[in-house]
PDB file of N, CA and C in Angstrom:
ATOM      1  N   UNK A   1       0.840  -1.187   0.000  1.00  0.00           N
ATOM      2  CA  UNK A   1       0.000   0.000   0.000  1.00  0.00           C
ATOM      3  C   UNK A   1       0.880   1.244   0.000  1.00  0.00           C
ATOM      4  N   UNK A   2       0.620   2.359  -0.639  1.00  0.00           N
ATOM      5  CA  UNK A   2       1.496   3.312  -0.875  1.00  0.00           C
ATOM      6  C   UNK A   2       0.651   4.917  -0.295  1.00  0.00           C
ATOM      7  N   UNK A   3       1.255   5.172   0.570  1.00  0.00           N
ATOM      8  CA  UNK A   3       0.180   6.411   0.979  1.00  0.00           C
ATOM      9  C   UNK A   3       0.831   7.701   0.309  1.00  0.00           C
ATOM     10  N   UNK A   4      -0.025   8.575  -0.317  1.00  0.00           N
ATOM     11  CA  UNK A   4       0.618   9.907  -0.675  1.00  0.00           C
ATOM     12  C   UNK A   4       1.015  10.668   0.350  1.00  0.00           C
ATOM     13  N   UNK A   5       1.907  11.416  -0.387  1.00  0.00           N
ATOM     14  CA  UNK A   5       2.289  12.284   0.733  1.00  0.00           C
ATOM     15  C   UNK A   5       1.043  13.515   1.250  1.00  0.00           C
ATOM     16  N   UNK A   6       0.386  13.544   0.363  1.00  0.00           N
ATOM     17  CA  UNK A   6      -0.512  14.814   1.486  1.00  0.00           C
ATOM     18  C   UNK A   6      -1.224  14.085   2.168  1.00  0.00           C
ATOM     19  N   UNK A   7      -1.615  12.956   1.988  1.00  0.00           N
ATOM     20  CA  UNK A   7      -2.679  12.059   2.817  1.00  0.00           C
ATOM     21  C   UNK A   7      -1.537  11.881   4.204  1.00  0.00           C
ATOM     22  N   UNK A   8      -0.364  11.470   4.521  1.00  0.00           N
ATOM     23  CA  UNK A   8       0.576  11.629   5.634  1.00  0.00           C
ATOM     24  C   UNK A   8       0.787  12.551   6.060  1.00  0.00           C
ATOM     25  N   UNK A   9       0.635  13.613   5.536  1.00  0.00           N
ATOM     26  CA  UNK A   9       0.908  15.028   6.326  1.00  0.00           C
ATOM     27  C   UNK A   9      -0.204  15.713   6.748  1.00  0.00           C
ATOM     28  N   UNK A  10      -1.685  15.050   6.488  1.00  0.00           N
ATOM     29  CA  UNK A  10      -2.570  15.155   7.008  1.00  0.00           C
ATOM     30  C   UNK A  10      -2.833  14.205   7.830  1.00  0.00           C
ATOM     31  N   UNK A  11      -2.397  13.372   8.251  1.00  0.00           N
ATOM     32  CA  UNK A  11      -2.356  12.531   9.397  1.00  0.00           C
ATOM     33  C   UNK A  11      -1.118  12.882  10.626  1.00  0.00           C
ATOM     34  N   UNK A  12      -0.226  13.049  10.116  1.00  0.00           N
ATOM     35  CA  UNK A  12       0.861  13.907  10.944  1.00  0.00           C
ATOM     36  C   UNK A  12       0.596  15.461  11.354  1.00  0.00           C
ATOM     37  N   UNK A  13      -0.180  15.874  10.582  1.00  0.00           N
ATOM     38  CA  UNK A  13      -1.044  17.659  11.433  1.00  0.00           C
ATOM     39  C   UNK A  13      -1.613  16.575  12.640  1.00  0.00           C
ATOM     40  N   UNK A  14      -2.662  15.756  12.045  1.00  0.00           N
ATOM     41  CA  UNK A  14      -3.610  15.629  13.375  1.00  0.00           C
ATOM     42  C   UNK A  14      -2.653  15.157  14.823  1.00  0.00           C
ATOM     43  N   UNK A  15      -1.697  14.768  14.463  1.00  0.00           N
ATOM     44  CA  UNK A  15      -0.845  13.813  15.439  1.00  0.00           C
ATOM     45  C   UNK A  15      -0.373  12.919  15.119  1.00  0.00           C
ATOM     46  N   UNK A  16       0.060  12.253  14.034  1.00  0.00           N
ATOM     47  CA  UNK A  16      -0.036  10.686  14.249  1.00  0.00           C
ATOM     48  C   UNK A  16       1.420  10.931  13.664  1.00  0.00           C
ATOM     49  N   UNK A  17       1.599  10.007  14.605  1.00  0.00           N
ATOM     50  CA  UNK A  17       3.363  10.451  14.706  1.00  0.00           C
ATOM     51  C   UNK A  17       3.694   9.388  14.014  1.00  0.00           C
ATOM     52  N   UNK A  18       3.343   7.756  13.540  1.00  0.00           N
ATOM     53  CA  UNK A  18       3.736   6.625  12.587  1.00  0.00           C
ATOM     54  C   UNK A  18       3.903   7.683  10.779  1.00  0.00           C
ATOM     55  N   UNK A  19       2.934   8.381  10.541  1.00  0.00           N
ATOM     56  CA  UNK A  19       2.572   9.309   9.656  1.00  0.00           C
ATOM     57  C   UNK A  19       3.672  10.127   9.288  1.00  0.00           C
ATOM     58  N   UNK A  20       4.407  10.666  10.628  1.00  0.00           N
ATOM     59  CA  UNK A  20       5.867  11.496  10.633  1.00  0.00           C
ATOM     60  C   UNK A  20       6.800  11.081  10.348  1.00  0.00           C
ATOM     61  N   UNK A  21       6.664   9.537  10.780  1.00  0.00           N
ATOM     62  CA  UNK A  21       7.775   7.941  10.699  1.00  0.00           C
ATOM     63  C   UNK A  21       7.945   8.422   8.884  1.00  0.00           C
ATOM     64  N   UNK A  22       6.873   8.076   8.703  1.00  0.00           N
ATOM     65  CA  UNK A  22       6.709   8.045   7.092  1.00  0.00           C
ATOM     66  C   UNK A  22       7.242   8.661   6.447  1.00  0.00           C
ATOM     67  N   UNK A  23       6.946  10.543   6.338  1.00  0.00           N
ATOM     68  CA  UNK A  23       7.070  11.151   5.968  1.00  0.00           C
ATOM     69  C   UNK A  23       8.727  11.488   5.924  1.00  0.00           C
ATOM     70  N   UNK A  24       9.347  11.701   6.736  1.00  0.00           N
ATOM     71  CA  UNK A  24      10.953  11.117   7.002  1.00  0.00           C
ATOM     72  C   UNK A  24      11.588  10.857   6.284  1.00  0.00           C
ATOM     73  N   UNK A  25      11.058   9.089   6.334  1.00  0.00           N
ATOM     74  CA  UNK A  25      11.126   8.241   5.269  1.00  0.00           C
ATOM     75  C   UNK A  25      11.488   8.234   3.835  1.00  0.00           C
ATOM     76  N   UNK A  26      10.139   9.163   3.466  1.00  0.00           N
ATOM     77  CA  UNK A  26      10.344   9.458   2.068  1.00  0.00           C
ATOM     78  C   UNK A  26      11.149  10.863   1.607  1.00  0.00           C
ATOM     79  N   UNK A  27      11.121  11.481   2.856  1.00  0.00           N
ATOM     80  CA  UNK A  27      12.290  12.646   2.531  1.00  0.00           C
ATOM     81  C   UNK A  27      13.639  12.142   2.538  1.00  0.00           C
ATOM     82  N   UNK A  28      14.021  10.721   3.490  1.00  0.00           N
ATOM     83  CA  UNK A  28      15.348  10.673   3.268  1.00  0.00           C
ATOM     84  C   UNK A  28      15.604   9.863   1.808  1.00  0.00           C
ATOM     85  N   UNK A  29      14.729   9.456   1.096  1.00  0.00           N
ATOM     86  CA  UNK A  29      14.520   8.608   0.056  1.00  0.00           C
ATOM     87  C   UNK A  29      14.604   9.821  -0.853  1.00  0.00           C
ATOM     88  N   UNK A  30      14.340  10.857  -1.301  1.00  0.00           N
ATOM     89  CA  UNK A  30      14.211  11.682  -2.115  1.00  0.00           C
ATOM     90  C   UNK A  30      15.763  12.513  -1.678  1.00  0.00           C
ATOM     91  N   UNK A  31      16.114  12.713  -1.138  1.00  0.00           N
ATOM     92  CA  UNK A  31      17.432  13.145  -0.217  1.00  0.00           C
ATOM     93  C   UNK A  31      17.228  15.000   0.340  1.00  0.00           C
ATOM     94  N   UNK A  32      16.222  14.900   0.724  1.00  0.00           N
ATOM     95  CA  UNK A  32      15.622  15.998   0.965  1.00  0.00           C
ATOM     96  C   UNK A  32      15.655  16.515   2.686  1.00  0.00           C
ATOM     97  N   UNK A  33      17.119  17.198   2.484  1.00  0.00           N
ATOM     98  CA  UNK A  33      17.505  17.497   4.164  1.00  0.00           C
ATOM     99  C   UNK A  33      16.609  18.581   4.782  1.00  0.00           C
ATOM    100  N   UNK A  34      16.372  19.612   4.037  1.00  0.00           N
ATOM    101  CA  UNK A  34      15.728  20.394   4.541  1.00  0.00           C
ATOM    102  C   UNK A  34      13.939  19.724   5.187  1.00  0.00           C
ATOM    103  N   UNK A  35      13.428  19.110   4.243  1.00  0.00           N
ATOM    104  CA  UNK A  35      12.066  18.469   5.239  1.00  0.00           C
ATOM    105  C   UNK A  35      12.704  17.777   6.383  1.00  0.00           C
ATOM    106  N   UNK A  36      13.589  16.884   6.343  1.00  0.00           N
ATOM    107  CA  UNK A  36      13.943  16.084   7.672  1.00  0.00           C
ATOM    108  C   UNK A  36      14.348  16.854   8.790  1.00  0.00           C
ATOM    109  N   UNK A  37      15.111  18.170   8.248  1.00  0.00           N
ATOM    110  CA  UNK A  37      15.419  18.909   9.834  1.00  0.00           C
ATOM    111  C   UNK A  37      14.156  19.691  10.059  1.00  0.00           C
ATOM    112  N   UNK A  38      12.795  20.004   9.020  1.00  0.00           N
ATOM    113  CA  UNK A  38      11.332  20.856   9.932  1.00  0.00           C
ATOM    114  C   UNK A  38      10.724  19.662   9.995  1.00  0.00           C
ATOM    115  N   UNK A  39      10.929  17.941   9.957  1.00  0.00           N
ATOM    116  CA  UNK A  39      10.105  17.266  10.304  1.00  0.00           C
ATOM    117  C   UNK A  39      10.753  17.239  12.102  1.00  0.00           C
ATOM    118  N   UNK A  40      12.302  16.906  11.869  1.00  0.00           N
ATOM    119  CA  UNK A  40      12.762  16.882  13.594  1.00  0.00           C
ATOM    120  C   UNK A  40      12.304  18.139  14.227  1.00  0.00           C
ATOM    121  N   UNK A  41      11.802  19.252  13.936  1.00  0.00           N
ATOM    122  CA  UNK A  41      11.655  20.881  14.250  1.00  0.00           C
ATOM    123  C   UNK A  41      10.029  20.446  14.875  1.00  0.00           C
ATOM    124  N   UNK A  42       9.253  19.433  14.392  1.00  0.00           N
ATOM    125  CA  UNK A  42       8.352  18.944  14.905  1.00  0.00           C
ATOM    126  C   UNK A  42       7.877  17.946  15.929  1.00  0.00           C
ATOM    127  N   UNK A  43       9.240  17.628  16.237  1.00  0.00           N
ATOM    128  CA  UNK A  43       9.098  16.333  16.902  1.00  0.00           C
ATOM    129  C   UNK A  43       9.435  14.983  17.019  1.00  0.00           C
ATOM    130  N   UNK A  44       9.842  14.438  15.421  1.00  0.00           N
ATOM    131  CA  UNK A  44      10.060  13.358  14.406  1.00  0.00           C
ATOM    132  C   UNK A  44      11.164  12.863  14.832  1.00  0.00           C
ATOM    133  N   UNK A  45      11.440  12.309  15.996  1.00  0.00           N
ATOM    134  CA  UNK A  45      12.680  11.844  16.347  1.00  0.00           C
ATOM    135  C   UNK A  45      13.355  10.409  15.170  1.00  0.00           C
ATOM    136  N   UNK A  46      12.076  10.022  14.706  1.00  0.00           N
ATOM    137  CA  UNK A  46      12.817   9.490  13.381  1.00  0.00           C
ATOM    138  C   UNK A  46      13.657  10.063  12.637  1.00  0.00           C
ATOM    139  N   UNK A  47      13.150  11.482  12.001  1.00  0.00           N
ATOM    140  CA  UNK A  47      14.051  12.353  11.163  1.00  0.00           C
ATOM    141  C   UNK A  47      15.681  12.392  12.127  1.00  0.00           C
ATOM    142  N   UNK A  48      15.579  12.741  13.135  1.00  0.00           N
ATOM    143  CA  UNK A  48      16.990  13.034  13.794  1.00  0.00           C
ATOM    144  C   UNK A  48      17.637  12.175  13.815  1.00  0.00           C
ATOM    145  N   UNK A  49      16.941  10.754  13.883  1.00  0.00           N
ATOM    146  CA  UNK A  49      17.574   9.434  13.756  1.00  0.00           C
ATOM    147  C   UNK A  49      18.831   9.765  12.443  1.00  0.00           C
ATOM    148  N   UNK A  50      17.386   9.926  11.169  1.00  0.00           N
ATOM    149  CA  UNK A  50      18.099   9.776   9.847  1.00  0.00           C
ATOM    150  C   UNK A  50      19.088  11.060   9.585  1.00  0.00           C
ATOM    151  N   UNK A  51      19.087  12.146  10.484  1.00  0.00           N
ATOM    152  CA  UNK A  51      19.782  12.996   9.786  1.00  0.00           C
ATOM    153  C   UNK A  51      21.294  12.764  10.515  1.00  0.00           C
ATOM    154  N   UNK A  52      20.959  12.350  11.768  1.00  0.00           N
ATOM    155  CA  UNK A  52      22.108  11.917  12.502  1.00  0.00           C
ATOM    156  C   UNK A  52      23.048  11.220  11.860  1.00  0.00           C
ATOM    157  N   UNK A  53      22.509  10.091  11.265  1.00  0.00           N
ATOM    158  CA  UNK A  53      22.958   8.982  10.232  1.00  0.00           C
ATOM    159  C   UNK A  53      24.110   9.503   8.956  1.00  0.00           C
ATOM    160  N   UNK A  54      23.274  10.761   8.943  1.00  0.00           N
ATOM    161  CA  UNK A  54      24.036  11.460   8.145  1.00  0.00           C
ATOM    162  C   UNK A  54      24.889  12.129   7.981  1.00  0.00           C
ATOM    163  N   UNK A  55      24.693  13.299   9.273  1.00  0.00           N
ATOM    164  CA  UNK A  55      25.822  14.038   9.867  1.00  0.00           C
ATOM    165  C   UNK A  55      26.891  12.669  10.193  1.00  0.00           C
ATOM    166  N   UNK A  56      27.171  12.021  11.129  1.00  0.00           N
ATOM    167  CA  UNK A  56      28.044  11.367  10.998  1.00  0.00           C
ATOM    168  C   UNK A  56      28.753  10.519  10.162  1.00  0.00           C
ATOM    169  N   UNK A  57      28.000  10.068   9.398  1.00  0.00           N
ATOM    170  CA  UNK A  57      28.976   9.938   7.972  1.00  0.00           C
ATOM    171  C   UNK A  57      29.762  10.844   7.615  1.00  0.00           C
ATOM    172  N   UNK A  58      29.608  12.083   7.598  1.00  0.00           N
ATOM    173  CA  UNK A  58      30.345  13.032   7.029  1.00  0.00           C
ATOM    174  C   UNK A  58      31.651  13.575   8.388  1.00  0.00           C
ATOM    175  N   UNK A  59      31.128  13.213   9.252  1.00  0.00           N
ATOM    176  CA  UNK A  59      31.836  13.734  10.752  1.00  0.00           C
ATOM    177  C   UNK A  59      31.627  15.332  10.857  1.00  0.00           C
ATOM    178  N   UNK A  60      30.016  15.833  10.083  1.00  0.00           N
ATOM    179  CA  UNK A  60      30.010  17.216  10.619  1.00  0.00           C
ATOM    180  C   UNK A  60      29.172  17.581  12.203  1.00  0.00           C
ATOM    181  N   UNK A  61      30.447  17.597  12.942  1.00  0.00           N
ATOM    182  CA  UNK A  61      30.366  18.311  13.928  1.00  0.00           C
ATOM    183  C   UNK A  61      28.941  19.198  14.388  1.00  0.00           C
ATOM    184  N   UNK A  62      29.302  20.165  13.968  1.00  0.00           N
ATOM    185  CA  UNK A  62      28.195  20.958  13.884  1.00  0.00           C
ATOM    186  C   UNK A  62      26.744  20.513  13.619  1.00  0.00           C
ATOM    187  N   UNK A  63      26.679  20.210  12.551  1.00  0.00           N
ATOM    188  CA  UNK A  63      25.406  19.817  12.468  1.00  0.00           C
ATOM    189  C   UNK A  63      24.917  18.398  13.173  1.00  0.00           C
ATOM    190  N   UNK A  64      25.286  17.661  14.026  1.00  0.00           N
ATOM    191  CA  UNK A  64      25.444  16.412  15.181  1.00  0.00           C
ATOM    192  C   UNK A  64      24.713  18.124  16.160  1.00  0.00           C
ATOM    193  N   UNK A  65      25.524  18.882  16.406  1.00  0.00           N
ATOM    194  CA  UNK A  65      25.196  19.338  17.269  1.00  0.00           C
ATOM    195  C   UNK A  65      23.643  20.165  17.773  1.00  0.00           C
ATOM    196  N   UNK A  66      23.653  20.947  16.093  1.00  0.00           N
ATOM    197  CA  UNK A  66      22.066  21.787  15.872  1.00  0.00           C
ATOM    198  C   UNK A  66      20.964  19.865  16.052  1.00  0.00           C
ATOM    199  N   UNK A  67      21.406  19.260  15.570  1.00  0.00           N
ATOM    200  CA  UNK A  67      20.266  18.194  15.750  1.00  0.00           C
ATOM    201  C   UNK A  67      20.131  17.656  17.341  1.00  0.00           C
ATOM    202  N   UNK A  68      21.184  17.580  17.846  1.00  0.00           N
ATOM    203  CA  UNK A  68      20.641  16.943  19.623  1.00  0.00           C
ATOM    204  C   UNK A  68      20.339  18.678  20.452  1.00  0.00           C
ATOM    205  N   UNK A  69      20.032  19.556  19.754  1.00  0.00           N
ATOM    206  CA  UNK A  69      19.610  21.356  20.101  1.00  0.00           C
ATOM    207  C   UNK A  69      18.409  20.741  19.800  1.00  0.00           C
ATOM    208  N   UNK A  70      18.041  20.346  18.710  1.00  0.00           N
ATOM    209  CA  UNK A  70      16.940  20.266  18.712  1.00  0.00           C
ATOM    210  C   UNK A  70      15.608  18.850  19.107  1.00  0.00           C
ATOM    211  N   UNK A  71      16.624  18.441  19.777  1.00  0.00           N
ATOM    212  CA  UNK A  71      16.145  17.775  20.419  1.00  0.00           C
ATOM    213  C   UNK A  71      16.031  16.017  20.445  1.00  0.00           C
ATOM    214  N   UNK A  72      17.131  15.570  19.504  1.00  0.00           N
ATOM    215  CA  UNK A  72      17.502  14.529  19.363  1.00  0.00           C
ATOM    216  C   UNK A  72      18.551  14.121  20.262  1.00  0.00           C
ATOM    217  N   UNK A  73      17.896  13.607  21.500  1.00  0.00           N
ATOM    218  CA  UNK A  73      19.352  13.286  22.199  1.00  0.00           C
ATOM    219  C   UNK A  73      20.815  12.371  21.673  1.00  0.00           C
ATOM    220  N   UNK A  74      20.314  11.321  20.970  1.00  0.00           N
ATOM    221  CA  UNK A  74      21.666  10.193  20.530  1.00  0.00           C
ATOM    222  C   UNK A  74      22.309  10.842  19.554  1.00  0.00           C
ATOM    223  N   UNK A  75      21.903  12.001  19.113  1.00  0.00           N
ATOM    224  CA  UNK A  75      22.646  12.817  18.197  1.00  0.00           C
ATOM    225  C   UNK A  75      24.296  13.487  18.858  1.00  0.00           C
ATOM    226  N   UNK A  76      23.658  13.734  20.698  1.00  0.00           N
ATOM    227  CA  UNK A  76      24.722  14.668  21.329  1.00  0.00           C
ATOM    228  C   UNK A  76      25.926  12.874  22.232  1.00  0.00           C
ATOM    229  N   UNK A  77      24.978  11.824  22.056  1.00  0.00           N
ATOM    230  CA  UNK A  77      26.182  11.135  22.162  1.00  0.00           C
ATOM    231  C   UNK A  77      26.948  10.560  20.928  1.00  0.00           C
ATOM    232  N   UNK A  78      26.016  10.442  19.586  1.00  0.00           N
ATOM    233  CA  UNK A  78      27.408  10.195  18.310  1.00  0.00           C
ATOM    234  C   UNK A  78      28.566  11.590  18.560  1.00  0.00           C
ATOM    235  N   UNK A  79      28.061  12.885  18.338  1.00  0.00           N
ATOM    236  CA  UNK A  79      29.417  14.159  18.830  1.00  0.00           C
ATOM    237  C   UNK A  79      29.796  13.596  19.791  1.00  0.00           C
ATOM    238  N   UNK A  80      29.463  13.180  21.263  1.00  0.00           N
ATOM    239  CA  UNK A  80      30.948  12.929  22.087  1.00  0.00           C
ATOM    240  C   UNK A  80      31.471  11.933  21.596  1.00  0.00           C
ATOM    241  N   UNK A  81      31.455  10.471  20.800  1.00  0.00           N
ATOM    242  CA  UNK A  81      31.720   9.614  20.645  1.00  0.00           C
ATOM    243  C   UNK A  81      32.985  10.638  19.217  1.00  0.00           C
ATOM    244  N   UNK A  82      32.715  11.091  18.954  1.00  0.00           N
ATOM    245  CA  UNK A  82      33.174  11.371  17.464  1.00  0.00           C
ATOM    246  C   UNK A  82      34.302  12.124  17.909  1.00  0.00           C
ATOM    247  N   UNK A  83      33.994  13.378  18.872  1.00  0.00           N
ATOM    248  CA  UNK A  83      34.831  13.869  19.789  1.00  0.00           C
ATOM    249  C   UNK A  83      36.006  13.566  20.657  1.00  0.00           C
ATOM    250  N   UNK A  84      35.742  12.347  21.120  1.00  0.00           N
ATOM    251  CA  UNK A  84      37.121  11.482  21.643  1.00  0.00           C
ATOM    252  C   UNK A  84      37.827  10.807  20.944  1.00  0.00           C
ATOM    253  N   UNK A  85      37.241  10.317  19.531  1.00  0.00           N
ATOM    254  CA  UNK A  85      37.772   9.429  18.466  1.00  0.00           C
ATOM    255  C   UNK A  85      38.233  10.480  17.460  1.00  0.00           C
ATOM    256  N   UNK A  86      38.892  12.000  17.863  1.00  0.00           N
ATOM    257  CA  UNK A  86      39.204  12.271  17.154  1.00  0.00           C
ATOM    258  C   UNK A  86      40.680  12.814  18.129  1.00  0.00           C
ATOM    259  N   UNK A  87      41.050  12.506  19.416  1.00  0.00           N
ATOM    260  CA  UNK A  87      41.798  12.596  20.118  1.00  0.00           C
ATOM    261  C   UNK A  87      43.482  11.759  19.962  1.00  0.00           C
TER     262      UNK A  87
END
């Protein structure tokens, strides 16, 4: 089953946070950073998952950091982890 995207983002207004799962999803599939950091700006601790995923591949610092700001905590332990392994 394939849900559109406005039909998920009308389920993610009302709340439904599996809906946000989704939406994520298909932003990290399209490679679309900017929705994943206003989906985490919402709540979407999935998105922070995936952007995390990302920032550390690259080892940017910084952006590890704006993501556990905003509220992804395992974001602020990949930076310390990344932080001592660069000692």
């Amino acid at each position: 089953m394939t849900n559109d995207r406005e039909t998920l983002r009308a389920l993610a207004d009302d709340g439904n946070e599996r809906a946000l799962d989704r939406l994520a999803d298909l932003a990290e599939a399209r490679g679309d950073v900017q929705e994943l950091s206003d989906l985490l700006d919402e709540g979407c601790l999935h998105a922070g998952e995936l952007l995390t995923r990302r920032a550390a591949a690259v080892r940017d610092l910084r952006e590890l950091q704006r993501i556990a700001d905003a509220g992804y905590d395992e974001a602020a332990e990949v930076l310390e982890q990344l932080l001592v392994s660069d000692r």
